[in-house]
C-alpha atoms as a PDB file:
ATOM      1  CA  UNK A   1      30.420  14.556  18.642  1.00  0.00           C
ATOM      2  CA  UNK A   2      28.509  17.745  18.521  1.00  0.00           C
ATOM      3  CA  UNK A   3      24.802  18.977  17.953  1.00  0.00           C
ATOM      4  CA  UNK A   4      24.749  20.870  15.012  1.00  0.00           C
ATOM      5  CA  UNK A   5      21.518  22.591  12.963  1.00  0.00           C
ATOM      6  CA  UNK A   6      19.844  20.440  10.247  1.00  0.00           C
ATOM      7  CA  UNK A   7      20.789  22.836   7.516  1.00  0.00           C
ATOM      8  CA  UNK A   8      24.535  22.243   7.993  1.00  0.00           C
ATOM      9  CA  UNK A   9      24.496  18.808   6.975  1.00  0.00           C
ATOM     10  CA  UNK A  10      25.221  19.575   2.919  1.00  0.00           C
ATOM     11  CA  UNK A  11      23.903  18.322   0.276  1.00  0.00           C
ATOM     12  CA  UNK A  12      20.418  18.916   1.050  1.00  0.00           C
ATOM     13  CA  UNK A  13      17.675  21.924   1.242  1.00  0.00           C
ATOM     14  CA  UNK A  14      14.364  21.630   3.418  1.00  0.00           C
ATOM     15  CA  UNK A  15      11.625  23.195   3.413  1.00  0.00           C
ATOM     16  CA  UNK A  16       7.845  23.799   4.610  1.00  0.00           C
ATOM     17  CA  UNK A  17       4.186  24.940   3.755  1.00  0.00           C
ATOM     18  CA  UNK A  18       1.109  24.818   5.176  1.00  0.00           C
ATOM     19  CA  UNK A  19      -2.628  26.077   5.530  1.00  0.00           C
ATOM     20  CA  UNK A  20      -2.726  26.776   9.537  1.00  0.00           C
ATOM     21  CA  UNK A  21      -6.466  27.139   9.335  1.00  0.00           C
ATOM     22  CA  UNK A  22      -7.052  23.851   7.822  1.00  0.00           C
ATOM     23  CA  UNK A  23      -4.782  22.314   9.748  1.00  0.00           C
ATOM     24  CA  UNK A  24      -2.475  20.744   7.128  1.00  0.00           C
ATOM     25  CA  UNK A  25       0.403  21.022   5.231  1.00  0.00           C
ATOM     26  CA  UNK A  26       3.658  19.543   3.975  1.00  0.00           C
ATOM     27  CA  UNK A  27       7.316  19.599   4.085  1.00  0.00           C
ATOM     28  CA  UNK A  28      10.122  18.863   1.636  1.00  0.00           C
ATOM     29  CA  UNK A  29      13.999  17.768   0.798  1.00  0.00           C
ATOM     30  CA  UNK A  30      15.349  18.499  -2.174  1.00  0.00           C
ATOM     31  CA  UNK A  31      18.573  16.907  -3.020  1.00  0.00           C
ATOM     32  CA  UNK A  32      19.853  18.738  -6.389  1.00  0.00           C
ATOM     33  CA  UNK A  33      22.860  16.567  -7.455  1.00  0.00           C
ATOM     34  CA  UNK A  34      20.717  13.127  -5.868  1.00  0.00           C
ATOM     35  CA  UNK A  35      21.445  11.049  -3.192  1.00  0.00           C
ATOM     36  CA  UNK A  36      21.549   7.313  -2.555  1.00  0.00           C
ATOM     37  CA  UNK A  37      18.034   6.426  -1.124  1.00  0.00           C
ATOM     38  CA  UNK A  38      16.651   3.515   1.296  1.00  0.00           C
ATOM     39  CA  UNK A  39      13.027   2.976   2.752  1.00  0.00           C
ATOM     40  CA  UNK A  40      11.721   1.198   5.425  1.00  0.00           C
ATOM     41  CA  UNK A  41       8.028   0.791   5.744  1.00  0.00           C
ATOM     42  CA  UNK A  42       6.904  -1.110   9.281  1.00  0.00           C
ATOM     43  CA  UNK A  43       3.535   0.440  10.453  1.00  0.00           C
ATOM     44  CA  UNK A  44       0.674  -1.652   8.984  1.00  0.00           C
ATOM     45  CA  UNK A  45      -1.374   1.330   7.092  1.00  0.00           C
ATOM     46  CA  UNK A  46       0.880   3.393   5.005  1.00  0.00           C
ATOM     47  CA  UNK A  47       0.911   5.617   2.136  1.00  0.00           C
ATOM     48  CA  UNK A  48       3.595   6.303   0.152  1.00  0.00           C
ATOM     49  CA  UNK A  49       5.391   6.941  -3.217  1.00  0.00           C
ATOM     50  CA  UNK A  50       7.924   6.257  -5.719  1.00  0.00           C
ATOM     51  CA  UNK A  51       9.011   3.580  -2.353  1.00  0.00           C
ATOM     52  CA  UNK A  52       9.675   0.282  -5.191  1.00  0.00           C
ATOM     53  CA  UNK A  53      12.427   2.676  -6.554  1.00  0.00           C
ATOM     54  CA  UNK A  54      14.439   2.952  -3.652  1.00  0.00           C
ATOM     55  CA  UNK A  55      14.724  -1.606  -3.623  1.00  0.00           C
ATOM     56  CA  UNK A  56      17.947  -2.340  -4.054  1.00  0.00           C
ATOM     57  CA  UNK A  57      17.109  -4.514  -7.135  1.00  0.00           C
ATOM     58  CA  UNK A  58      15.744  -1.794  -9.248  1.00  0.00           C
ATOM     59  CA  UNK A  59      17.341   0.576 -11.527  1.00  0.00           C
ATOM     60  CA  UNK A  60      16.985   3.853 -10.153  1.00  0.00           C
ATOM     61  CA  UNK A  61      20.198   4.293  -7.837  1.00  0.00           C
ATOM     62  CA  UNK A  62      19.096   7.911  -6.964  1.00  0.00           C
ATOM     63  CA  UNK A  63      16.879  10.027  -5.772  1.00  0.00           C
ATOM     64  CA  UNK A  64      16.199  14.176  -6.057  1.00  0.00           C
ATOM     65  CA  UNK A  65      13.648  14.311  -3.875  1.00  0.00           C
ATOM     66  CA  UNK A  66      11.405  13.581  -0.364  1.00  0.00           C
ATOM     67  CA  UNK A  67       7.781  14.285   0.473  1.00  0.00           C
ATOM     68  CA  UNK A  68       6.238  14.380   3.925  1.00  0.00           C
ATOM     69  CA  UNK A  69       2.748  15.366   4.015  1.00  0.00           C
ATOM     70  CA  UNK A  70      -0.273  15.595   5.666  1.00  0.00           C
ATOM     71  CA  UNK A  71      -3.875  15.122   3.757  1.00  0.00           C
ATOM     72  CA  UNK A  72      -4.053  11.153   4.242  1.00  0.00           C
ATOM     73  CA  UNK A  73      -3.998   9.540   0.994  1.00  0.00           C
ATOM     74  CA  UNK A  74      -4.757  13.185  -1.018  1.00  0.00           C
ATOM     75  CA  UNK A  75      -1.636  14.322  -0.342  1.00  0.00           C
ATOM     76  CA  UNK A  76       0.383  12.450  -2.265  1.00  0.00           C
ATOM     77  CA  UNK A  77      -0.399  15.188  -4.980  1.00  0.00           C
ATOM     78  CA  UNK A  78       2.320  16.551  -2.956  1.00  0.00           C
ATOM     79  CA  UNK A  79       5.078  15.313  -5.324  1.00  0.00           C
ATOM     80  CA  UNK A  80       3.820  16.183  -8.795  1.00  0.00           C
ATOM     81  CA  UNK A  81       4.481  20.119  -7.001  1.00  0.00           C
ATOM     82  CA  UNK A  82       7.910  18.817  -6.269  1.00  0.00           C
ATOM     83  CA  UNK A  83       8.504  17.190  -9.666  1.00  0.00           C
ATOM     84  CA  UNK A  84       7.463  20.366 -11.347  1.00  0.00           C
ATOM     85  CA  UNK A  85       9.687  22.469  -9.802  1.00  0.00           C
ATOM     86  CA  UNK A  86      12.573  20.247 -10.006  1.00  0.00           C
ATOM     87  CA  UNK A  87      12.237  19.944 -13.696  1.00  0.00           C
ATOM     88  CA  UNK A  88      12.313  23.751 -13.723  1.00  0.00           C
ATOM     89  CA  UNK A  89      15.871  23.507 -12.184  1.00  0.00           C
ATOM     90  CA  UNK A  90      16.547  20.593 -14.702  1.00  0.00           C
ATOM     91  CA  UNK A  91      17.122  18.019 -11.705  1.00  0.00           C
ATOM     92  CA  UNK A  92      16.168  14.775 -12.173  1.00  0.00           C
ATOM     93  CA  UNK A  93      17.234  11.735 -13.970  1.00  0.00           C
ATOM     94  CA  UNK A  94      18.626  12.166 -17.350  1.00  0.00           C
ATOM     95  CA  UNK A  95      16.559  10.487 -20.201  1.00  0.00           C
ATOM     96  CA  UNK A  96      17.916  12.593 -23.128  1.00  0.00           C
ATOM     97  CA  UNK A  97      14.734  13.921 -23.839  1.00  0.00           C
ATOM     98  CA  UNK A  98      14.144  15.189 -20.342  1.00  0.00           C
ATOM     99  CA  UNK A  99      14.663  15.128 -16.851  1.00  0.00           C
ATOM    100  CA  UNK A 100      12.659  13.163 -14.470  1.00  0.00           C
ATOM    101  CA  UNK A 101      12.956  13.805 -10.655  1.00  0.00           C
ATOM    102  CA  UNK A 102      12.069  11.111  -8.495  1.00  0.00           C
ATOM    103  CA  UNK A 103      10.514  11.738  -5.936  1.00  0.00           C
ATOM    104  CA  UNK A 104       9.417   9.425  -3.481  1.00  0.00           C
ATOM    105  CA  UNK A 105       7.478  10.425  -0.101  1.00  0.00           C
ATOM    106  CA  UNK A 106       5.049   9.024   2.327  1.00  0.00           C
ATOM    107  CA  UNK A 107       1.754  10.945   4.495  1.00  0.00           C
ATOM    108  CA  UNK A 108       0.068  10.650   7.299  1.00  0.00           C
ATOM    109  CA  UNK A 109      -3.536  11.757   8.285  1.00  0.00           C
ATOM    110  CA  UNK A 110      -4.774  15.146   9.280  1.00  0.00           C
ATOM    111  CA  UNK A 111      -8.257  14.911   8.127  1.00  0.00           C
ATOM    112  CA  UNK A 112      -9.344  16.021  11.492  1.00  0.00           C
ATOM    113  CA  UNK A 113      -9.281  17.908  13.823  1.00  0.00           C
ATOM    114  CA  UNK A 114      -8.934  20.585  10.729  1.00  0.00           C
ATOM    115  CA  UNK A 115     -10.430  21.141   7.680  1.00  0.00           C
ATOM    116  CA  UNK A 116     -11.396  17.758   5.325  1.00  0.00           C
ATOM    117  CA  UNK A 117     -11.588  18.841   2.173  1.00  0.00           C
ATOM    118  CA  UNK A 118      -8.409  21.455   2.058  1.00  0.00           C
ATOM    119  CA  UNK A 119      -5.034  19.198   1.849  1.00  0.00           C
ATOM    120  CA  UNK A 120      -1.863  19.689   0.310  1.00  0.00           C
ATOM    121  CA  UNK A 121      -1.771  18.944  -3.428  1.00  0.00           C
ATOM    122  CA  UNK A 122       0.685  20.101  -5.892  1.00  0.00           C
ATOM    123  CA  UNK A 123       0.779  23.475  -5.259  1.00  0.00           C
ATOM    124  CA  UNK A 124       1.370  23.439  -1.686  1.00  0.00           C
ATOM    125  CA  UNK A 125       4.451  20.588  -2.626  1.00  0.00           C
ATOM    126  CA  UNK A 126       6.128  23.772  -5.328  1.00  0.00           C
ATOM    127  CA  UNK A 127       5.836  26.098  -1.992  1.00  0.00           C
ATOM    128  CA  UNK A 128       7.802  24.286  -0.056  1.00  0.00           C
ATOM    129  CA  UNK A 129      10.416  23.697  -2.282  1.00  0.00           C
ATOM    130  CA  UNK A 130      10.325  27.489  -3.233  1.00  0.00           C
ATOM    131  CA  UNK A 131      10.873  27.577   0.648  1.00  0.00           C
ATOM    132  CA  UNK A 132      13.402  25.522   0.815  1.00  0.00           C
ATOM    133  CA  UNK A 133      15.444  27.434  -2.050  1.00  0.00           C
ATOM    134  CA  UNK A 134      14.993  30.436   0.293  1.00  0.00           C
ATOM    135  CA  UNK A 135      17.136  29.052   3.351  1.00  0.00           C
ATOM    136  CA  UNK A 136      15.075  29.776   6.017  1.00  0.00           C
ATOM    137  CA  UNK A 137      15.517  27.916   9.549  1.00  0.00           C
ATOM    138  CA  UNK A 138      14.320  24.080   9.715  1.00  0.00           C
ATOM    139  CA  UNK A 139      11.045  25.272  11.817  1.00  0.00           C
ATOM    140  CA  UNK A 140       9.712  22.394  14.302  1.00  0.00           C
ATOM    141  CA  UNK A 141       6.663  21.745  15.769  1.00  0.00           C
ATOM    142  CA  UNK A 142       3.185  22.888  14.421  1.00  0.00           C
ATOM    143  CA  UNK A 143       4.232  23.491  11.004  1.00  0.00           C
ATOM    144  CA  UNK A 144       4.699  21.746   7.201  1.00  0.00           C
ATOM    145  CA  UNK A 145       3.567  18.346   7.648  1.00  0.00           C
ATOM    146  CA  UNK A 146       3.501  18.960  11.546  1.00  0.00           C
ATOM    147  CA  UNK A 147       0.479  21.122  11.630  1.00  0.00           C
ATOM    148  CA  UNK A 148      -1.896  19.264  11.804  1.00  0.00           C
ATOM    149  CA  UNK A 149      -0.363  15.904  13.461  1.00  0.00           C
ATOM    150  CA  UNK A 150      -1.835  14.276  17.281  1.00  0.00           C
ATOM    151  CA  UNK A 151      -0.774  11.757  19.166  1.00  0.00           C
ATOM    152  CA  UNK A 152      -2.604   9.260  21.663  1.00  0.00           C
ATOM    153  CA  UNK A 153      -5.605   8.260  19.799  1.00  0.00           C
ATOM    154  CA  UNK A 154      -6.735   5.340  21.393  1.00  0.00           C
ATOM    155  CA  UNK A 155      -9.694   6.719  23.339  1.00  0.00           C
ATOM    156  CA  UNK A 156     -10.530   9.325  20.486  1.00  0.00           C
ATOM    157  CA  UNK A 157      -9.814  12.707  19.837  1.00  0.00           C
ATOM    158  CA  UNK A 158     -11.575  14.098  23.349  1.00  0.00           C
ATOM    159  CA  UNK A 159      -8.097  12.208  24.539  1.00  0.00           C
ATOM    160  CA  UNK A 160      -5.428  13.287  22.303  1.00  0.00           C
ATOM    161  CA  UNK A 161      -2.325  15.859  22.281  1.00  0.00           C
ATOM    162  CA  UNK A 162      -0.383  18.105  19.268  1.00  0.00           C
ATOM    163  CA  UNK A 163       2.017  15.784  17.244  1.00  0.00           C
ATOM    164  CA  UNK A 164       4.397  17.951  15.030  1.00  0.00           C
ATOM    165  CA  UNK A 165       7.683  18.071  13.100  1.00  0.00           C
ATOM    166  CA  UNK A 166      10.698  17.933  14.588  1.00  0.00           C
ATOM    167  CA  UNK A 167      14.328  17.374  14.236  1.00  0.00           C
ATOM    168  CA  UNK A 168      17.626  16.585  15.146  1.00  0.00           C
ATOM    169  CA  UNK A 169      21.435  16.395  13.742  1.00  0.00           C
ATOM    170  CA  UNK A 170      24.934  15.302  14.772  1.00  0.00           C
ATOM    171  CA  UNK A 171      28.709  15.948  13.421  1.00  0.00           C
ATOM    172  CA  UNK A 172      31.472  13.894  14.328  1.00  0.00           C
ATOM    173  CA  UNK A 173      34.768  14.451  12.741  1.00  0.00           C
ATOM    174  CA  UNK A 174      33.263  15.063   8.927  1.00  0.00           C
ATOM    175  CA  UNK A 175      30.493  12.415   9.348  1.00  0.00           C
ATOM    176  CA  UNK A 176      26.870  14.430   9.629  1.00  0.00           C
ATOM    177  CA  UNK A 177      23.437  12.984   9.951  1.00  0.00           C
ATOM    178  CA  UNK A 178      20.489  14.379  10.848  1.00  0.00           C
ATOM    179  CA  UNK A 179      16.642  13.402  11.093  1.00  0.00           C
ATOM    180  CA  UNK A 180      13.580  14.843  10.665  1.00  0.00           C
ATOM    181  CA  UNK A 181      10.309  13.066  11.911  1.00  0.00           C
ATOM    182  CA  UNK A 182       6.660  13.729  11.761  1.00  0.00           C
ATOM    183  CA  UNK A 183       4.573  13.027  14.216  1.00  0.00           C
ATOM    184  CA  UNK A 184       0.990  11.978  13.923  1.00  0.00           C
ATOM    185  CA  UNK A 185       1.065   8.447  16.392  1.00  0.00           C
ATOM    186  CA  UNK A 186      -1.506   6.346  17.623  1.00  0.00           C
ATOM    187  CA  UNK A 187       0.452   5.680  20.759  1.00  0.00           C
ATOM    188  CA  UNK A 188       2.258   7.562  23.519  1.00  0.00           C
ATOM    189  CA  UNK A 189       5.184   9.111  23.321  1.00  0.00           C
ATOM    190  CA  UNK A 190       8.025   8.923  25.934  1.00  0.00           C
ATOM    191  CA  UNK A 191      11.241  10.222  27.107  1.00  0.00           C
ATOM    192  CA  UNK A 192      13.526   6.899  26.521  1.00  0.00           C
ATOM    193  CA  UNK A 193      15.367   8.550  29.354  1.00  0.00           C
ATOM    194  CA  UNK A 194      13.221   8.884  32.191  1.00  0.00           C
ATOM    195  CA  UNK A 195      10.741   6.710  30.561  1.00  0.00           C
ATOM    196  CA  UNK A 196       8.052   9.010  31.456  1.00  0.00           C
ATOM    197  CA  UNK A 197       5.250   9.971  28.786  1.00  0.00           C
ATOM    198  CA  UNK A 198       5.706  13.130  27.242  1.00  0.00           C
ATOM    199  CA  UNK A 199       2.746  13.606  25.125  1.00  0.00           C
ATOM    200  CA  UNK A 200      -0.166  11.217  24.049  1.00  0.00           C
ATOM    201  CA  UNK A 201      -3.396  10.123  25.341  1.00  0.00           C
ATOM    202  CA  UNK A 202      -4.642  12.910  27.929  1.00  0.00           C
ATOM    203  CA  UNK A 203      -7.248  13.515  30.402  1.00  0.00           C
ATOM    204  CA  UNK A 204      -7.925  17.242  29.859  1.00  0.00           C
ATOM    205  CA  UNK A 205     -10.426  17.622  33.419  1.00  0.00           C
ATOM    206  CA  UNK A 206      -7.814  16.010  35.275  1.00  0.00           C
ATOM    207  CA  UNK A 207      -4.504  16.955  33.858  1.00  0.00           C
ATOM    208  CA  UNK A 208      -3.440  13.463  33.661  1.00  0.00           C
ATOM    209  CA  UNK A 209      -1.732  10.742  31.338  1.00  0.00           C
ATOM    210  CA  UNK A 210      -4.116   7.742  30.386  1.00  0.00           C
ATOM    211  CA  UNK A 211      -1.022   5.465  29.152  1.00  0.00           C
ATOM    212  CA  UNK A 212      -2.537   4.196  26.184  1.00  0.00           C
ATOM    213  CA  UNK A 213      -1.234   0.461  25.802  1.00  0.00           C
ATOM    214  CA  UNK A 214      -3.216   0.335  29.578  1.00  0.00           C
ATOM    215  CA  UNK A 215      -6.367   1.558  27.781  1.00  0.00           C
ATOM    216  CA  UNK A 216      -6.187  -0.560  25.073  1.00  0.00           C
ATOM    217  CA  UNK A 217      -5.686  -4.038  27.247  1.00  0.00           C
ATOM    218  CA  UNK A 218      -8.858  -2.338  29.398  1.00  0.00           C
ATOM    219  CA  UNK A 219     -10.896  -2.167  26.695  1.00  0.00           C
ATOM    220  CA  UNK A 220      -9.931  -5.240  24.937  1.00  0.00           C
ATOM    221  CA  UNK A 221     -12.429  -6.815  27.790  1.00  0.00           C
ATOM    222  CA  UNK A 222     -15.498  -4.354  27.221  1.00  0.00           C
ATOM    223  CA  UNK A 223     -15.062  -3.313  23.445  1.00  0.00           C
ATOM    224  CA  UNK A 224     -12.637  -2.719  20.633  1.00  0.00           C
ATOM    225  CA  UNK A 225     -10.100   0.185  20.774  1.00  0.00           C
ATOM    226  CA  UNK A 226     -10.439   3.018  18.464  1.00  0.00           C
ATOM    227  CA  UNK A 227      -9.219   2.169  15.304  1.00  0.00           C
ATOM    228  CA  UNK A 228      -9.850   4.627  13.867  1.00  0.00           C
ATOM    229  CA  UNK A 229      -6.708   4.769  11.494  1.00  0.00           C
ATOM    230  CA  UNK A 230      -5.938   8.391  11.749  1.00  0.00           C
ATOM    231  CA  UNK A 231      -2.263   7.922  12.735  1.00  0.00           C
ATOM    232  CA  UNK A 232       1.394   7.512  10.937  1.00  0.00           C
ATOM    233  CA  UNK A 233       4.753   9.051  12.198  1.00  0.00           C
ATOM    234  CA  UNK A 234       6.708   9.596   8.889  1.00  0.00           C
ATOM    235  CA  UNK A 235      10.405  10.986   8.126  1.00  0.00           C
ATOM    236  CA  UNK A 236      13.962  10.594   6.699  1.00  0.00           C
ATOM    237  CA  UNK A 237      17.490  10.088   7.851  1.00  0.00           C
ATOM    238  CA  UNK A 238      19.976  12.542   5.834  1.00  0.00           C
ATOM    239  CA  UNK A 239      22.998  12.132   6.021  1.00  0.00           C
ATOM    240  CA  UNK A 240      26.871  12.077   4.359  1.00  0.00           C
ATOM    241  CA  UNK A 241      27.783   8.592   4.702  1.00  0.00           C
ATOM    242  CA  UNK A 242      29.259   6.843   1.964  1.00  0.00           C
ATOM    243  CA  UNK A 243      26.383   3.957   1.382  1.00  0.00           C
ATOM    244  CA  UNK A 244      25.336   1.378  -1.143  1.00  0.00           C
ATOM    245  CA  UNK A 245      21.610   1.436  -1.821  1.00  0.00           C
ATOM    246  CA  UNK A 246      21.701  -1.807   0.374  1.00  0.00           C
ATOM    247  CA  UNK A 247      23.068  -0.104   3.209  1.00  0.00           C
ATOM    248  CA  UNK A 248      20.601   2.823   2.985  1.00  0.00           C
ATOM    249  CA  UNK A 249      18.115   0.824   3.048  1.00  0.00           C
ATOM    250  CA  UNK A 250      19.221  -1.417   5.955  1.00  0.00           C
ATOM    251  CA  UNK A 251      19.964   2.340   7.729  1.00  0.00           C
ATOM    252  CA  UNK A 252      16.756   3.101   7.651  1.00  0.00           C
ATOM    253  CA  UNK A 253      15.047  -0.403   8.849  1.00  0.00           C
ATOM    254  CA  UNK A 254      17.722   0.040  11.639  1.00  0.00           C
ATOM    255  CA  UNK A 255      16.446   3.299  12.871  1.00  0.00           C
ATOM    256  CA  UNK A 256      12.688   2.022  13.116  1.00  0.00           C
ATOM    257  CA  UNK A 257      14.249   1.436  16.815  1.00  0.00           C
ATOM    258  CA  UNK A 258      14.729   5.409  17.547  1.00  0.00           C
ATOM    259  CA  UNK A 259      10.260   4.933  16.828  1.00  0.00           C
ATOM    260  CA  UNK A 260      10.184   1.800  18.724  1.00  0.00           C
ATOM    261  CA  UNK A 261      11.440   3.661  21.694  1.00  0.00           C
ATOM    262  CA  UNK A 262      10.114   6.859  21.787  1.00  0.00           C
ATOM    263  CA  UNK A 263       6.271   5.973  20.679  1.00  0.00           C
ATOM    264  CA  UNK A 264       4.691   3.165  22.863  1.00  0.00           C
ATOM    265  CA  UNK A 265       3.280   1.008  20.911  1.00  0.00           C
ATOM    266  CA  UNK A 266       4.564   1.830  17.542  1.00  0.00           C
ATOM    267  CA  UNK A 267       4.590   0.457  14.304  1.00  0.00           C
ATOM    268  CA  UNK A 268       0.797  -0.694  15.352  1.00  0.00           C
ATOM    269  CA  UNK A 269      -1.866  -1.681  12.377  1.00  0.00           C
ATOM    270  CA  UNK A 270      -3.554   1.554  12.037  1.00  0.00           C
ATOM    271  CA  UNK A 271       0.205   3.528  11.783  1.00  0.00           C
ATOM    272  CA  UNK A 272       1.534   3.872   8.668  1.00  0.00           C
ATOM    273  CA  UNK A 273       5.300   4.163   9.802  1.00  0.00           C
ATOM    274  CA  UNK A 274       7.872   4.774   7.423  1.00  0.00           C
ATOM    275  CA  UNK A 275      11.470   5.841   7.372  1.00  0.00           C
ATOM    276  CA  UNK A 276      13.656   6.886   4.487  1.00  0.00           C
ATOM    277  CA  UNK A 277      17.469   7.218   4.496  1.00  0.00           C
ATOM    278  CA  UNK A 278      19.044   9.820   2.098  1.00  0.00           C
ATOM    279  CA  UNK A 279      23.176  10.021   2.080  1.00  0.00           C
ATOM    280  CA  UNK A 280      24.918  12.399  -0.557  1.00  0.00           C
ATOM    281  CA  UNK A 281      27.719   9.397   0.195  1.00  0.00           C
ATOM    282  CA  UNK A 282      30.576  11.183   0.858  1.00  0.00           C
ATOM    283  CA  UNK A 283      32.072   9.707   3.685  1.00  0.00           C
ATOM    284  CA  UNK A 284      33.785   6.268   4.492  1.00  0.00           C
ATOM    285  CA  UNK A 285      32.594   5.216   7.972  1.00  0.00           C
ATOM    286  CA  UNK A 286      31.499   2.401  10.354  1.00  0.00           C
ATOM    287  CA  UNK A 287      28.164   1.105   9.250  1.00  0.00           C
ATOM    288  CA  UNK A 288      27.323  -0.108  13.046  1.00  0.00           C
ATOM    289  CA  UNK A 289      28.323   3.358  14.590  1.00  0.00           C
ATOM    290  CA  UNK A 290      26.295   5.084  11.993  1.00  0.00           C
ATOM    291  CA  UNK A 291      23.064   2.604  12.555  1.00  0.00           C
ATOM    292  CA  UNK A 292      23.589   3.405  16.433  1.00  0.00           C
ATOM    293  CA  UNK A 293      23.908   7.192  15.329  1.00  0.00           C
ATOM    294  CA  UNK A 294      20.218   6.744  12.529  1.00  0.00           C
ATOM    295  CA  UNK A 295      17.887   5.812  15.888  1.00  0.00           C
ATOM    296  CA  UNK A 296      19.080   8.300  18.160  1.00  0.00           C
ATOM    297  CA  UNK A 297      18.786  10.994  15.928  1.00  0.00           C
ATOM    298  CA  UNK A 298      15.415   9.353  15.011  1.00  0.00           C
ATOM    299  CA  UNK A 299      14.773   9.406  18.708  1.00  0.00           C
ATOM    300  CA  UNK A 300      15.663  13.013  19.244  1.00  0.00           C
ATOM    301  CA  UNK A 301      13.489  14.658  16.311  1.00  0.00           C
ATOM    302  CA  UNK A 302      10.668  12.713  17.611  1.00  0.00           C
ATOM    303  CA  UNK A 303      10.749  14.357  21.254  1.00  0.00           C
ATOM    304  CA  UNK A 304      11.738  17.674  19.721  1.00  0.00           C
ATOM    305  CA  UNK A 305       8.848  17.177  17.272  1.00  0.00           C
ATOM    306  CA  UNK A 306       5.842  17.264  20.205  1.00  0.00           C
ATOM    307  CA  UNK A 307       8.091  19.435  22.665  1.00  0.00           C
ATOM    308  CA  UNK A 308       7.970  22.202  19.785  1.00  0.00           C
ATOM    309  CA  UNK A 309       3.845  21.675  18.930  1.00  0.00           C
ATOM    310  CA  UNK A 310       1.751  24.661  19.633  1.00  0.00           C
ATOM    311  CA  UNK A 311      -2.404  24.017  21.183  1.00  0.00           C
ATOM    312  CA  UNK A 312      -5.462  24.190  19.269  1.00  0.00           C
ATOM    313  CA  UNK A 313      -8.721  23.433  18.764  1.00  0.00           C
ATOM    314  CA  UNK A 314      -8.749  22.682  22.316  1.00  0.00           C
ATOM    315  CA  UNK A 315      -6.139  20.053  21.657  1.00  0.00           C
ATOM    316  CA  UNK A 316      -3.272  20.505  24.384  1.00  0.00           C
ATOM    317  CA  UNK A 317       0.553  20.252  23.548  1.00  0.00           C
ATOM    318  CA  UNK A 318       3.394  19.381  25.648  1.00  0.00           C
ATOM    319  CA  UNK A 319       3.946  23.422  26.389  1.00  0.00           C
ATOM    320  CA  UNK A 320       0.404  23.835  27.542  1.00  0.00           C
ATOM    321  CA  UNK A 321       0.797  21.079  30.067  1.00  0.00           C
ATOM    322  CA  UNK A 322       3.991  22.525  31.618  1.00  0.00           C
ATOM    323  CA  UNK A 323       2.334  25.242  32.347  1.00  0.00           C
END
């Protein structure tokens, strides 16, 4: 088994683009000859698209493209970018007339710290797959749907740190799969290793941790947490493995556990949490290896996602606090 760069794993093209004034932006995989999707939605406020096509019981067995994207519920605009471009390329589904790329995706929300009304729409979605056609390096941290993310929200944004984008891929033998995860969490998030807290809710005076599931059972006695539902950590497994759309979608409810252990609490009512799984299905393998394989890549991209996150606004990220 060996670490390899998110690019290798073929099949696939990624891609990013942003506003870094605003504070927002988006990020993209394109799949030209479709792959076999799944979807796994656990956090209790999401927003997504396209997700009823990836159910095993519907017709659709592919899918040509995958939208992460900041702007809250505006930026699912997002994917008509992504469909236009597609059709361009004539990529999609064949209905003899046309083409039609589906394109599912999911977004989290950015509205603030940065700009409210500027948020990715359809024109930002076509950058990033021009991007992506480009071959440029998988950035990570504050960029695409990254650059505007937080985490550790539970005391307010006085209190919080940089979220981001991040990733993370393995090979073994010809087997590859990879992650890439966004995010934007309501909760901590911690080294599964040392089970220390990496980045979340932050005492900026002091240069201390605040441990949010401690706040939130402390002020459960004096007055509601902030629910404020600015939250979501959002992303996809990609990946090789020869799947059924069953199985992809199973993949991805499996690697809900990669969140589960990284970002304490997760999956909470004001997260919108969703996975995808996208496999080009290529390769015969062992379904409970490659589960095992979906959350710790999962759990990877999410650490490599706030350890790449650049400060702003004020807003601390896990670089400024090594320092």
């Amino acid at each position: 088994m060996k670490e390899i760069r998110l690019q290798e794993i073929k099949g696939f093209r990624f891609g990013h683009a942003q506003n870094d004034d605003a504070l927002t932006g988006c990020s993209v995989i394109i799949c030209e000859k479709g792959a076999i999707g799944g979807v796994e939605v656990r956090g209790g406020a999401p927003g997504t698209r396209e997700t009823d096509a990836l159910h095993p019981e519907n017709l659709v067995e592919e899918v040509h493209g995958i939208f992460l994207s900041g702007g809250s519920a505006f930026g699912l605009d997002v994917g008509s970018g992504m469909m236009q471009l597609l059709e361009e390329k004539s990529i999609g589904f064949d209905v003899q007339v046309t083409k039609v790329p589906i394109v599912a995706g999911a977004i989290l929300f950015d509205l603030y710290p940065g700009d409210p009304v500027v948020r990715p729409d359809s024109k930002m979605g076509y950058e990033a797959c021009t991007q992506a056609y480009l071959d440029k390096t998988f950035s990570q941290g504050s960029v695409g749907a990254g650059t505007g993310a937080t985490v550790g929200k539970c005391l307010g944004y006085d209190f919080v740190m940089r979220g981001g984008i991040g990733s993370y891929a393995l090979e073994i033998g010809e087997l590859q799969i990879g992650a890439v995860v966004v995010v934007n969490a309501f909760g901590d998030i911690i080294d599964p290793t040392t089970n220390q807290i990496v980045a979340g809710a932050y005492d900026r005076l002091n240069g201390t941790f605040l441990k949010s599931d401690e706040q939130m059972l402390a002020q459960l006695e004096n007055k509601p947490t902030n629910r404020f539902s600015g939250n979501t950590t959002i992303g996809s497994i990609v990946t090789n493995a020869k799947l059924t759309k069953s199985q992809a979608n199973k993949i991805a409810s499996i690697a809900h556990d990669g969140f589960a252990r990284t970002i304490r609490p997760s999956h909470t009512l004001v997260d919108g949490d969703t996975l995808f799984t996208l496999t080009t299905n290529q390769i015969e393998t062992d379904l409970n290896v490659l589960s095992m394989l979906a959350s710790q890549v999962v759990e990877q991209a999410v650490l490599n996602a706030v350890r790449n996150a650049t400060g702003v606004f004020q807003i601390p990220s896990y670089k400024d606090i090594q320092k």
